[in-house]
C-alpha atoms as a PDB file:
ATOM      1  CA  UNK A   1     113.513 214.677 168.519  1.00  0.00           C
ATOM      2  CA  UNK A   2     111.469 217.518 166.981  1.00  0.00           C
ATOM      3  CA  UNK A   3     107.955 218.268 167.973  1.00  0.00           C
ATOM      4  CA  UNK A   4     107.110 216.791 164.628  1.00  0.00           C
ATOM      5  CA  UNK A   5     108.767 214.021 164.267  1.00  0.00           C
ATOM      6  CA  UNK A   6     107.094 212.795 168.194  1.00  0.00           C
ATOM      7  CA  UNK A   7     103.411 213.811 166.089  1.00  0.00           C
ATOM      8  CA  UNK A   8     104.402 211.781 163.279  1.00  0.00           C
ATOM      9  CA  UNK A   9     105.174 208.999 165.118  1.00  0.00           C
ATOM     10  CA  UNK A  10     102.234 209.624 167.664  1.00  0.00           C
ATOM     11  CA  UNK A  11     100.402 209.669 163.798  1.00  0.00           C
ATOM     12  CA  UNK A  12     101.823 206.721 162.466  1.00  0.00           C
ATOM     13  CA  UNK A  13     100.334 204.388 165.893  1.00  0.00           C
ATOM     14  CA  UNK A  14      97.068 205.994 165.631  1.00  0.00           C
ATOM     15  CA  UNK A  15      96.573 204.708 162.195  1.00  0.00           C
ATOM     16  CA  UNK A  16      98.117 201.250 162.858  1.00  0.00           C
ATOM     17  CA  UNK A  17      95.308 201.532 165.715  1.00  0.00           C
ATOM     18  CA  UNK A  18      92.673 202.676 163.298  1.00  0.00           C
ATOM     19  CA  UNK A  19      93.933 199.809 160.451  1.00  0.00           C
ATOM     20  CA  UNK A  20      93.806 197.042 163.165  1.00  0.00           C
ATOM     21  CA  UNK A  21      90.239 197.730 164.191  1.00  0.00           C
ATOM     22  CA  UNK A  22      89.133 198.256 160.247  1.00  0.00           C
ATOM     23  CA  UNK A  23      90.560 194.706 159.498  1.00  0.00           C
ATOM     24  CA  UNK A  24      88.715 193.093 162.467  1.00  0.00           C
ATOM     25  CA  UNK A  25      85.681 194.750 160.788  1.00  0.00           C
ATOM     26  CA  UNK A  26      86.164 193.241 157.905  1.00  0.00           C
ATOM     27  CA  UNK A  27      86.836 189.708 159.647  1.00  0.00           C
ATOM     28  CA  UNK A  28      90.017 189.077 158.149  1.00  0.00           C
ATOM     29  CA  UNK A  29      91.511 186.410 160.856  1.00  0.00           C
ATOM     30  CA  UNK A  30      95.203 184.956 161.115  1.00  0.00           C
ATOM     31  CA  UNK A  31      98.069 184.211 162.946  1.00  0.00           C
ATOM     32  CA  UNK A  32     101.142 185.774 163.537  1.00  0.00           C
ATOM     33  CA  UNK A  33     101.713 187.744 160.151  1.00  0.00           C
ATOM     34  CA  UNK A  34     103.690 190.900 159.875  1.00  0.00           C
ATOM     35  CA  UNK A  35     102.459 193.961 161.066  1.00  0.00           C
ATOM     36  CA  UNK A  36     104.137 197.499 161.942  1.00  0.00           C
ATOM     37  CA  UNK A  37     102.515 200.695 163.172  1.00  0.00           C
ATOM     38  CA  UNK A  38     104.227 203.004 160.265  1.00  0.00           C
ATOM     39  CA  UNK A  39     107.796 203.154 161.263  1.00  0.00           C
ATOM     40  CA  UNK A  40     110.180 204.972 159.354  1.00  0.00           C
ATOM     41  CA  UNK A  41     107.313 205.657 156.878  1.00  0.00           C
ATOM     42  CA  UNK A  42     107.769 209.525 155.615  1.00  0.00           C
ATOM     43  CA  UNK A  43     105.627 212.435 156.821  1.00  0.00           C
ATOM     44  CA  UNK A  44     104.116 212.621 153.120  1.00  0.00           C
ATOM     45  CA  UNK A  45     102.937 208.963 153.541  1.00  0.00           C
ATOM     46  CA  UNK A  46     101.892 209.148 156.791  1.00  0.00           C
ATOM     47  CA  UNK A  47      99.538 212.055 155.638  1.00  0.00           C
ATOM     48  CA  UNK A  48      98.456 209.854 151.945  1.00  0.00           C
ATOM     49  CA  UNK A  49      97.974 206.540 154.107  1.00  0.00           C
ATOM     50  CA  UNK A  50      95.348 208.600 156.401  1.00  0.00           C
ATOM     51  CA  UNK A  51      93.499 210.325 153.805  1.00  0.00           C
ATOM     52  CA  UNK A  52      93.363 207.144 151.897  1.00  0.00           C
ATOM     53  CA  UNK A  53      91.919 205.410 154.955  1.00  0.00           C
ATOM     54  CA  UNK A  54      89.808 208.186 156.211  1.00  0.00           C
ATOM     55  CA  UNK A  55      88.003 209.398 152.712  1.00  0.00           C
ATOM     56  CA  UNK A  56      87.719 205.581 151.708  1.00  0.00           C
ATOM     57  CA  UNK A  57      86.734 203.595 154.348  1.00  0.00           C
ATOM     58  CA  UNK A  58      86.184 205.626 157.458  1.00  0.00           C
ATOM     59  CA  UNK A  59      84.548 208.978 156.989  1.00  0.00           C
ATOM     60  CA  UNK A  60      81.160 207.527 158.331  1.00  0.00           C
ATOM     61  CA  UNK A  61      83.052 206.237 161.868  1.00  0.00           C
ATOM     62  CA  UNK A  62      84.546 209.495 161.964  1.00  0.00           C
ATOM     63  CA  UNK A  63      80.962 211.633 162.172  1.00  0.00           C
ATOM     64  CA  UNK A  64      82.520 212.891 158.026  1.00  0.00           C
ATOM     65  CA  UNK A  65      79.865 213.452 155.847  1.00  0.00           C
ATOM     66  CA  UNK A  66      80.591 212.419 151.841  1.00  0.00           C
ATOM     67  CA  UNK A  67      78.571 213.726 148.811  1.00  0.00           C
ATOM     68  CA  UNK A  68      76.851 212.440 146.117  1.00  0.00           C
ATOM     69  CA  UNK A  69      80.650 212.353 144.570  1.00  0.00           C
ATOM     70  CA  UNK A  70      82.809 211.134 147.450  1.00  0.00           C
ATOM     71  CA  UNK A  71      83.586 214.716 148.281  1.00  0.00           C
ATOM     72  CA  UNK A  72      84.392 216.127 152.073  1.00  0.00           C
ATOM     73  CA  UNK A  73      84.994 219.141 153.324  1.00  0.00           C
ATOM     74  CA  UNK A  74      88.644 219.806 154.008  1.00  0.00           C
ATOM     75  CA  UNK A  75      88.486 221.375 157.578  1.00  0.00           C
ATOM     76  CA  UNK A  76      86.852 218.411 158.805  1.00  0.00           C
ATOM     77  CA  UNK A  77      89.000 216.297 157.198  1.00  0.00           C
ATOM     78  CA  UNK A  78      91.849 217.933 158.801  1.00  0.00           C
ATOM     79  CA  UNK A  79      90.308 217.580 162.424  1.00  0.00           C
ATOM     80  CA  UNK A  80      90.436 213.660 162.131  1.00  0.00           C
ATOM     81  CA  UNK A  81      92.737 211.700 164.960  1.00  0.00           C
ATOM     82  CA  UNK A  82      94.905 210.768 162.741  1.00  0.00           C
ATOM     83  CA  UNK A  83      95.671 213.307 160.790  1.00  0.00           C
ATOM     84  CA  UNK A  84      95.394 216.284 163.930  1.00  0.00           C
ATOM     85  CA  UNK A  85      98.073 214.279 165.143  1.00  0.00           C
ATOM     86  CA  UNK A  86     100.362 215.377 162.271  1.00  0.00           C
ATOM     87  CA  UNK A  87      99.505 218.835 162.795  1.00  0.00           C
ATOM     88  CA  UNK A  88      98.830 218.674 159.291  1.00  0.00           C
ATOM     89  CA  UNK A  89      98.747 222.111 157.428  1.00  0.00           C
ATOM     90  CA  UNK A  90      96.790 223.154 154.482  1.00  0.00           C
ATOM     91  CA  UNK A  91      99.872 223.150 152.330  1.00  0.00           C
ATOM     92  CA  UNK A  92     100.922 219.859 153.182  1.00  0.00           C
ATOM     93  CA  UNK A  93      97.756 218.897 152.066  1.00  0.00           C
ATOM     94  CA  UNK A  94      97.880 220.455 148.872  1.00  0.00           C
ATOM     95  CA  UNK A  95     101.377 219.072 148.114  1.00  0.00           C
ATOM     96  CA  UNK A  96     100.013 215.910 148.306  1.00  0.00           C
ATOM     97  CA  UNK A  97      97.307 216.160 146.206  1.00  0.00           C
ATOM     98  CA  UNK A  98     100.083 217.291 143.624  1.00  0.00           C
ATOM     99  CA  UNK A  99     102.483 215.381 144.014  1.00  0.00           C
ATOM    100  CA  UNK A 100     101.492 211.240 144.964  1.00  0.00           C
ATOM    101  CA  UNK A 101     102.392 209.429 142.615  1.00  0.00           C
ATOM    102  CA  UNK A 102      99.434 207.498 141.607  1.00  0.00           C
ATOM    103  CA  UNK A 103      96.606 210.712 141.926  1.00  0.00           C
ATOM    104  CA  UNK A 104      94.984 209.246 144.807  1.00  0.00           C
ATOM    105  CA  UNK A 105      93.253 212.326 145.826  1.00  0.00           C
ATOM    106  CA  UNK A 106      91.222 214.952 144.024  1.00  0.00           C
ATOM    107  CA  UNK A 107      90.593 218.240 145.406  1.00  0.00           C
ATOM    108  CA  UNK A 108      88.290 221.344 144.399  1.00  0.00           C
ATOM    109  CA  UNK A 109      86.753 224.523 145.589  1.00  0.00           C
ATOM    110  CA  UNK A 110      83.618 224.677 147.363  1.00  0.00           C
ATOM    111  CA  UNK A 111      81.270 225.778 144.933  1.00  0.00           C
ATOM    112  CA  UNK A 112      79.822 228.083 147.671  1.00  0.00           C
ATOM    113  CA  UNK A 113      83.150 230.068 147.990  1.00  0.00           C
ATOM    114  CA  UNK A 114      84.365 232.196 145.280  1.00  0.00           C
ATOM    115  CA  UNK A 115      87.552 231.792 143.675  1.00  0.00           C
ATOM    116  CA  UNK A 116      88.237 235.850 145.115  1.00  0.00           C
ATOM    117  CA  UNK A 117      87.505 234.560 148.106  1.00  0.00           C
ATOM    118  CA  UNK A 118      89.540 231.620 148.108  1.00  0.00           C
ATOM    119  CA  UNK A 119      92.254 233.255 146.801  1.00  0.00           C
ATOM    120  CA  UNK A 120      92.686 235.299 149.738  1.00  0.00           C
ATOM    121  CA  UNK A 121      92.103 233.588 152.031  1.00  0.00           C
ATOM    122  CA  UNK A 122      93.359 229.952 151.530  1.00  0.00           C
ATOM    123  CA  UNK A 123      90.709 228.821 154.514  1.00  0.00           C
ATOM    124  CA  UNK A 124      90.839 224.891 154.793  1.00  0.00           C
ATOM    125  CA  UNK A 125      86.905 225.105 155.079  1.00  0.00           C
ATOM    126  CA  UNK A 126      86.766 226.568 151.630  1.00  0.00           C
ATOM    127  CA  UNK A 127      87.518 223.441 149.870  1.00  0.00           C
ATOM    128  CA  UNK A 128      86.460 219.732 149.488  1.00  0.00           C
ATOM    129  CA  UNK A 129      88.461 216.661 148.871  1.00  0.00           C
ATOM    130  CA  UNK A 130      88.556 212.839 148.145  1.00  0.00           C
ATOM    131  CA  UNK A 131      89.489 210.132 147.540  1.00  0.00           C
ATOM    132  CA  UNK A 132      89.258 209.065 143.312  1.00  0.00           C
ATOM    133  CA  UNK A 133      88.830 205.538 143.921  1.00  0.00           C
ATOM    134  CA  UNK A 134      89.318 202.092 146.204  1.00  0.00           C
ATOM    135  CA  UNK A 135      85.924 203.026 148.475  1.00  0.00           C
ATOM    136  CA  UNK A 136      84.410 200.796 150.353  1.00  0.00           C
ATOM    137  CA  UNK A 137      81.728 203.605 151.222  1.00  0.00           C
ATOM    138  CA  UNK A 138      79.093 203.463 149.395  1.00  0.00           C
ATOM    139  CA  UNK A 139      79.038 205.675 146.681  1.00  0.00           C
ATOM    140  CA  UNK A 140      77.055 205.946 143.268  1.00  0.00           C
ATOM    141  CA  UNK A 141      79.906 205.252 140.830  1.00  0.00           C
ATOM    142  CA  UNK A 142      77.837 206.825 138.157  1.00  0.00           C
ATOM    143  CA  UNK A 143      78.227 210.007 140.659  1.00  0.00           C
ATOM    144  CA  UNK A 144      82.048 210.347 140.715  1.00  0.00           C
ATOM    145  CA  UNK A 145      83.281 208.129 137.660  1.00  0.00           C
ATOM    146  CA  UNK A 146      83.405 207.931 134.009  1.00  0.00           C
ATOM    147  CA  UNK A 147      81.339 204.978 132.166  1.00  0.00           C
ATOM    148  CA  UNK A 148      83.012 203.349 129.396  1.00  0.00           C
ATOM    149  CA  UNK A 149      80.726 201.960 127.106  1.00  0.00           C
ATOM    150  CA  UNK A 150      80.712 200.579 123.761  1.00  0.00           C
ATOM    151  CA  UNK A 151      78.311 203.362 122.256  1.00  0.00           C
ATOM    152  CA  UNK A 152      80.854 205.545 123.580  1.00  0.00           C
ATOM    153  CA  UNK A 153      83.729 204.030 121.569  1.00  0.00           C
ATOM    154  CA  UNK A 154      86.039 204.508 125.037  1.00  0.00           C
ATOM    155  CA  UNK A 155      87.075 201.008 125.850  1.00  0.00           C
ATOM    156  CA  UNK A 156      90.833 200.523 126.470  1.00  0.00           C
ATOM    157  CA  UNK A 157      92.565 199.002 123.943  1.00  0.00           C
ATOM    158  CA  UNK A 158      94.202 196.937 126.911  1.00  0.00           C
ATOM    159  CA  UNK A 159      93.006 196.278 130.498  1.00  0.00           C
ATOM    160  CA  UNK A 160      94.660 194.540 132.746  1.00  0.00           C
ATOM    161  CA  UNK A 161      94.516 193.085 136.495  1.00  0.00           C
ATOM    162  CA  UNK A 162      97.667 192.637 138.741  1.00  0.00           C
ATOM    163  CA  UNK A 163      97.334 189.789 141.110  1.00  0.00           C
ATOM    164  CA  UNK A 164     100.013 187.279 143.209  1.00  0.00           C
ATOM    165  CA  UNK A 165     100.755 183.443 142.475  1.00  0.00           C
ATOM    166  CA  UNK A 166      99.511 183.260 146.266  1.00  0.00           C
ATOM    167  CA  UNK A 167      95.572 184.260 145.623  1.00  0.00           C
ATOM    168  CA  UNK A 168      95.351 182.821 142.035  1.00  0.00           C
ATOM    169  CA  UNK A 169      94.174 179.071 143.262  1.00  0.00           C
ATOM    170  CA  UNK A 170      91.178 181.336 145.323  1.00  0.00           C
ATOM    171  CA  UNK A 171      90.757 183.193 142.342  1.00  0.00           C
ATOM    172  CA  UNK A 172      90.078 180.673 140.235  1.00  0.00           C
ATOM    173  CA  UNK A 173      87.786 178.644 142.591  1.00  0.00           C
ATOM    174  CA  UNK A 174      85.611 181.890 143.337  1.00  0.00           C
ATOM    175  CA  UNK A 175      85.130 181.940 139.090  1.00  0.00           C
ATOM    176  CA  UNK A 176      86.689 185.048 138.803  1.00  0.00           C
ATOM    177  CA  UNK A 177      88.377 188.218 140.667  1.00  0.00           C
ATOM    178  CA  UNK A 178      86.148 189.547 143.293  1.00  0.00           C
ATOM    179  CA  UNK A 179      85.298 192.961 144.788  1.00  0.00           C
ATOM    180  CA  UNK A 180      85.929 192.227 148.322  1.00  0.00           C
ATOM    181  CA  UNK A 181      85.821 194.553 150.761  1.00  0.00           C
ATOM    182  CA  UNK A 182      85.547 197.308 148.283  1.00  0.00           C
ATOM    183  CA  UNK A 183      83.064 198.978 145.855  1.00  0.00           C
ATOM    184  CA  UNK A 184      84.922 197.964 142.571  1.00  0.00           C
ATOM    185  CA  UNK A 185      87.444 195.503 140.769  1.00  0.00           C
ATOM    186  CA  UNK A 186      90.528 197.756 140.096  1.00  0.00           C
ATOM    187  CA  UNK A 187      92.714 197.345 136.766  1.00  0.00           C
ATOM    188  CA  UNK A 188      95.100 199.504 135.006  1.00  0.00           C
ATOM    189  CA  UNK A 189      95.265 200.311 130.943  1.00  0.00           C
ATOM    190  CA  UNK A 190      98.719 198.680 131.429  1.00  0.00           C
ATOM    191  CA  UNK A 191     101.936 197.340 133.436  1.00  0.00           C
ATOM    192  CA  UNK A 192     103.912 200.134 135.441  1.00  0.00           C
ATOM    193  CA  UNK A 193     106.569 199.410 132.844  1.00  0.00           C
ATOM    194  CA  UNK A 194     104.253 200.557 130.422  1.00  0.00           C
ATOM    195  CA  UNK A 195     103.666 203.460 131.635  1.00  0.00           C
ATOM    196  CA  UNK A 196     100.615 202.807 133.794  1.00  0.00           C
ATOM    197  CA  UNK A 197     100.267 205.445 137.188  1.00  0.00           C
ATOM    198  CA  UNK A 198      97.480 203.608 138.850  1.00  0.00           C
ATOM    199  CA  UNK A 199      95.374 200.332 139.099  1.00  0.00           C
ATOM    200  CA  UNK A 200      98.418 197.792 139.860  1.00  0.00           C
ATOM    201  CA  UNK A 201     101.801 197.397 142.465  1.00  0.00           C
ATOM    202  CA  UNK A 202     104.382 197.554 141.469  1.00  0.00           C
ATOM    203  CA  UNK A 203     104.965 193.889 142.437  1.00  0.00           C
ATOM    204  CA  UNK A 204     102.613 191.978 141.416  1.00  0.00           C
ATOM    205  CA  UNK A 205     103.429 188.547 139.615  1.00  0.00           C
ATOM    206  CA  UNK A 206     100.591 188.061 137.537  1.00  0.00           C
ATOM    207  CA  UNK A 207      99.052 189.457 134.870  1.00  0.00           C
ATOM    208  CA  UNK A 208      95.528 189.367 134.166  1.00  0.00           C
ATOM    209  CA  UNK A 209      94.423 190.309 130.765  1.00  0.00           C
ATOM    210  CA  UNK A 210      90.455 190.921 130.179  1.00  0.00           C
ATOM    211  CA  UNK A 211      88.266 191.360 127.288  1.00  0.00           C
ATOM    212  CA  UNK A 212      86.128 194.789 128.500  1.00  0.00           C
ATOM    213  CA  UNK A 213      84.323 194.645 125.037  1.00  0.00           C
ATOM    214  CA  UNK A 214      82.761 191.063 125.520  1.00  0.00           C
ATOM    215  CA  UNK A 215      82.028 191.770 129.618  1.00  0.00           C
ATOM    216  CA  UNK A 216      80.391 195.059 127.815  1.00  0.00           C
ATOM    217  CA  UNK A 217      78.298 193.292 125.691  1.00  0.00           C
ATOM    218  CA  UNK A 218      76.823 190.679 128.695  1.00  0.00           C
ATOM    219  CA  UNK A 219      75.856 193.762 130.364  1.00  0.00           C
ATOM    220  CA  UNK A 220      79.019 194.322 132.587  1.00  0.00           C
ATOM    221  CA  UNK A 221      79.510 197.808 133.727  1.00  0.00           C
ATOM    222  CA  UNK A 222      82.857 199.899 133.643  1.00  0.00           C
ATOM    223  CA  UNK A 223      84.039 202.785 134.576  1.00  0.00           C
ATOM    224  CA  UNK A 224      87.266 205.459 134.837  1.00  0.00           C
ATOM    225  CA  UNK A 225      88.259 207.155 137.804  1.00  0.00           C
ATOM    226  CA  UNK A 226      90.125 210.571 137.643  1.00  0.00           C
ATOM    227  CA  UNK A 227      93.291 209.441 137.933  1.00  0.00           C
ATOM    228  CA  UNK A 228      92.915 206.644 135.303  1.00  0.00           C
ATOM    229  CA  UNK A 229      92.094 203.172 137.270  1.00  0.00           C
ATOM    230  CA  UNK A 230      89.505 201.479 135.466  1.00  0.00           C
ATOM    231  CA  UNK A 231      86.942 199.864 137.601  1.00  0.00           C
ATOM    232  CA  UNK A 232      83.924 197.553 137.482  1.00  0.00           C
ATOM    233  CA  UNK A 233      81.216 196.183 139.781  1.00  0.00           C
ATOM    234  CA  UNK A 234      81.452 193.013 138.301  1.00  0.00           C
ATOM    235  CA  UNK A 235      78.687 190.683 137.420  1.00  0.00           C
ATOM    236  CA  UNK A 236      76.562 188.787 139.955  1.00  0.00           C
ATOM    237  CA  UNK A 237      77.858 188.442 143.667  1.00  0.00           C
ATOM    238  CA  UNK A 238      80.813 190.840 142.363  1.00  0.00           C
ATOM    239  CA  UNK A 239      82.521 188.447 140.343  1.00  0.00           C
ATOM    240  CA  UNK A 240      84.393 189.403 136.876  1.00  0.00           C
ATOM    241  CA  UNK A 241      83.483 186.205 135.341  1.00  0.00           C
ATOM    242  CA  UNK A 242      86.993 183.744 134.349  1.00  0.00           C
ATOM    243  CA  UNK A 243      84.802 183.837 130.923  1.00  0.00           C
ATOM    244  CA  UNK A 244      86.560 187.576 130.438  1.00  0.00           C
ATOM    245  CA  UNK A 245      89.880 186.512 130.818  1.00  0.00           C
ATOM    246  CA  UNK A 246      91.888 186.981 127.674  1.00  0.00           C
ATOM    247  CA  UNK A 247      94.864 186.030 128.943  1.00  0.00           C
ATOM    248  CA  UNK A 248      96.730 185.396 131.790  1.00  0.00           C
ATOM    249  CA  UNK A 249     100.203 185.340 132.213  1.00  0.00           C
ATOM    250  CA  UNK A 250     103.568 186.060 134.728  1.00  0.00           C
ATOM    251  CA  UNK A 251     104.755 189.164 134.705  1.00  0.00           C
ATOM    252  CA  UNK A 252     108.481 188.727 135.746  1.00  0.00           C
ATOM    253  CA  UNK A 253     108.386 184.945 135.994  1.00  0.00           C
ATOM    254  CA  UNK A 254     107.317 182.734 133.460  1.00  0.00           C
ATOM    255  CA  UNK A 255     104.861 180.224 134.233  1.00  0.00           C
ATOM    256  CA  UNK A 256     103.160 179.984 130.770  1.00  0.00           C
ATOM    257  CA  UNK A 257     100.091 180.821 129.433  1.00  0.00           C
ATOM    258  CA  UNK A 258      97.865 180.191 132.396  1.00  0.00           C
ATOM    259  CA  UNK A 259      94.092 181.179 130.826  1.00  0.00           C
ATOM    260  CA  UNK A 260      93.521 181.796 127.306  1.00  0.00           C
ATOM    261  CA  UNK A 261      89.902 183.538 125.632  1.00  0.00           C
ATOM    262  CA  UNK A 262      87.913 182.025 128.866  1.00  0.00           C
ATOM    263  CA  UNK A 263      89.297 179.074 128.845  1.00  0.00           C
ATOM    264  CA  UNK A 264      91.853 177.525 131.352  1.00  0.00           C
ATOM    265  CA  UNK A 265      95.138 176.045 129.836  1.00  0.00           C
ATOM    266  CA  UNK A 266      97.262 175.766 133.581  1.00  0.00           C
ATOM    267  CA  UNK A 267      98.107 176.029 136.760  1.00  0.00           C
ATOM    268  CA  UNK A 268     100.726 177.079 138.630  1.00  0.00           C
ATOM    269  CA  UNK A 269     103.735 175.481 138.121  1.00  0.00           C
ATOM    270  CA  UNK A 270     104.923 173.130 140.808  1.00  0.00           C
ATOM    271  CA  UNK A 271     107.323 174.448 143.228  1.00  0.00           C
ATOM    272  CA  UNK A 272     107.074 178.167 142.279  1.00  0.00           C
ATOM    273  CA  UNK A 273     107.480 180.226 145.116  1.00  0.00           C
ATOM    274  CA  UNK A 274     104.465 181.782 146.878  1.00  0.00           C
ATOM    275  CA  UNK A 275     104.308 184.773 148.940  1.00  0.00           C
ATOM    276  CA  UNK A 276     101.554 186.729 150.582  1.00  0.00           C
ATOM    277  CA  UNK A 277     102.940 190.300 149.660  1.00  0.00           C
ATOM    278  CA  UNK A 278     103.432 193.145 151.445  1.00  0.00           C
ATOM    279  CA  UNK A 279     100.420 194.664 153.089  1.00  0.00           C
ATOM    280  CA  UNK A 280      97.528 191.994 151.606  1.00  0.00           C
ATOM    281  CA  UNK A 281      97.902 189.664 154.441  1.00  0.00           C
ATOM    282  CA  UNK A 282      96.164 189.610 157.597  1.00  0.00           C
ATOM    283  CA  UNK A 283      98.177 192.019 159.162  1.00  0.00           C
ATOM    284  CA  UNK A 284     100.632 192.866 155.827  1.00  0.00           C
ATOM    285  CA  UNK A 285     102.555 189.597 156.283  1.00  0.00           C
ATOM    286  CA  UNK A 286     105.148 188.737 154.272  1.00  0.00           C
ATOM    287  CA  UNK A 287     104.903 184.999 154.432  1.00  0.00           C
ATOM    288  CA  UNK A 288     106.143 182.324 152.348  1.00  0.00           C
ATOM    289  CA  UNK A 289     103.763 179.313 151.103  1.00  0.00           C
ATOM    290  CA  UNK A 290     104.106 176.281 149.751  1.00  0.00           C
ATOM    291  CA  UNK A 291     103.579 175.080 145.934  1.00  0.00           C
ATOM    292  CA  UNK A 292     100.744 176.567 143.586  1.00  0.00           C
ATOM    293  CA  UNK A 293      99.086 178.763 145.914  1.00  0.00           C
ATOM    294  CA  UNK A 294      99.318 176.899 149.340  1.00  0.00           C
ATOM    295  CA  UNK A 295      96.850 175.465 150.993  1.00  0.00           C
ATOM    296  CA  UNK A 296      94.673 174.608 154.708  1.00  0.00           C
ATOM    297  CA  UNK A 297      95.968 178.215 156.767  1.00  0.00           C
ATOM    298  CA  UNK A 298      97.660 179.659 153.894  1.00  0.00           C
ATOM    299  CA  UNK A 299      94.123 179.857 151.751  1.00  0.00           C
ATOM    300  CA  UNK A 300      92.370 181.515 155.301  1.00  0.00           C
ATOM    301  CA  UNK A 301      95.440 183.679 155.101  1.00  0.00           C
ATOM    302  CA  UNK A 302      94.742 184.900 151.556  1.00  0.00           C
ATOM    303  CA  UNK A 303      91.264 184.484 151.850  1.00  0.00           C
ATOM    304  CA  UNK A 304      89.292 187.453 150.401  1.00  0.00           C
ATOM    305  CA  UNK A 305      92.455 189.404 149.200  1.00  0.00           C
ATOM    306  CA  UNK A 306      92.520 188.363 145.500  1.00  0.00           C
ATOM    307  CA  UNK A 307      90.510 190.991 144.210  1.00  0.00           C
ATOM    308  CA  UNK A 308      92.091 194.430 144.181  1.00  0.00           C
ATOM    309  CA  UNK A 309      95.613 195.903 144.619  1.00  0.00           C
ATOM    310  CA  UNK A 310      96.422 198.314 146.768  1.00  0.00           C
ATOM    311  CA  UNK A 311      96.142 201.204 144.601  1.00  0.00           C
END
């Protein structure tokens, strides 16, 4: 084995280490569930994973100081456990900034350092980076995103929010989807078979549509992040109100017309089959539940997931 594969897999435990001590933060519980300390993942997600975790969720715990815009600088970025443990190189950063798929990241210059400078030198310290949404930091989204208002005239002509048949019943008992653990409610302009980069997986099974003008007009904010996920606060205790839904619907499976202009129409249909999908569970279980949702340990299992993909 190459001296880089042993650092990618030394990597690849130290963030299942770091992601098992952020979800007992956040006081998920459960049983058995799936699990996996990055296994066969590939160096580029390895690195994406780290950043993601790091510039979203960790850069306090790790001594990293953000800006008023989620920035940090890139040579202390680079110096983090996980990520020393790669070995990580400049470049490699940079490719990844280019090249994931759903523009996670955003980097820039330090506005110190001229671009001469830069240019020749290509120091990690000359540069800043983050992460363009999914925080749970605290940061002023007015900072680092782009309101859509209706004075504006930028409101989507469609906005959507993927979610699974196993958080809807929680989903619709909270009165609404739910922040969570992190700053914002994430949705996409569209489906990924529309076209969409960011703001839903690729798997989820339903579709919730949402009327941004009416939220809008009750005083709901919005915004756009950099790489196109539009996000919201939501409205008191961090609830998008059911009230917005336009329309909810399956996205591969048909299950009817499940909400309709606020108003609920159905449920679940009986026997459907429920899963808690990859990476929202506990620890990323891939169980199966019973009908509509399940219920007793599958709701603790689900509990507090509904509101945002992983995106």
């Amino acid at each position: 084995m190459s001296a880089i594969e042993d650092d990618g897999s030394n990597a690849a435990a130290h963030i299942a280490v770091e992601e098992k001590l952020a979800d007992g933060k956040r006081k998920q519980r459960g049983g058995r569930g799936g699990g996996g300390g990055g296994g066969g993942q590939s160096r580029e997600v390895l690195v994406s994973k780290a950043l993601s975790r790091l510039l979203r969720h960790q850069a306090a715990n790790a001594g990293i100081q953000l800006d008023a815009e989620g920035f940090a600088p890139l040579d202390e970025v680079m110096k983090w456990g996980p990520l020393r443990s790669l070995n990580i190189t400049f470049a490699e950063i940079k490719d990844v900034v280019a090249s994931n798929e759903k523009q996670r990241f955003t980097m820039k210059l330090n506005p110190s350092i001229s671009v001469e400078e830069a240019s020749s030198t290509q120091e990690p310290s000359h540069y800043l980076i983050r992460a363009n949404q999914g925080h749970s930091i605290k940061i002023e989204s007015s900072a680092h995103l782009e309101p859509i208002t209706l004075k504006a005239g930028n409101v989507p002509p469609k906005v959507v929010h993927g979610t699974y048949f196993a958080f809807w019943p929680a989903i619709e008992e909270t009165g609404g989807l739910k922040v969570m653990g992190r700053n914002h409610i994430h949705c996409s302009t569209g489906t990924p078979e529309e076209g969409a980069v960011s703001g839903m997986r690729k798997d989820a099974e339903l579709i919730v549509e949402i009327d941004v003008e009416k939220s809008l007009q009750e005083g709901i904010q919005w915004w756009r992040s950099d790489n196109g996920v539009l996000l919201t606060e939501g409205g008191e205790g961090g609830v998008l109100s059911t009230r917005f839904f336009k329309k909810v619907t399956g996205r591969k499976v048909d299950v009817g017309v499940l909400w309709e202009d606020g108003e609920r129409l159905a449920g679940l249909p009986e026997g459907i089959k429920v899963r808690i999908p990859s990476g929202k569970g506990p620890r990323g279980g891939g169980r199966r539940g019973g009908r509509g949702g399940g219920r007793g340990r599958g709701r603790e299992d689900v509990r507090g997931q509904e509101g945002n993909p992983s995106v």
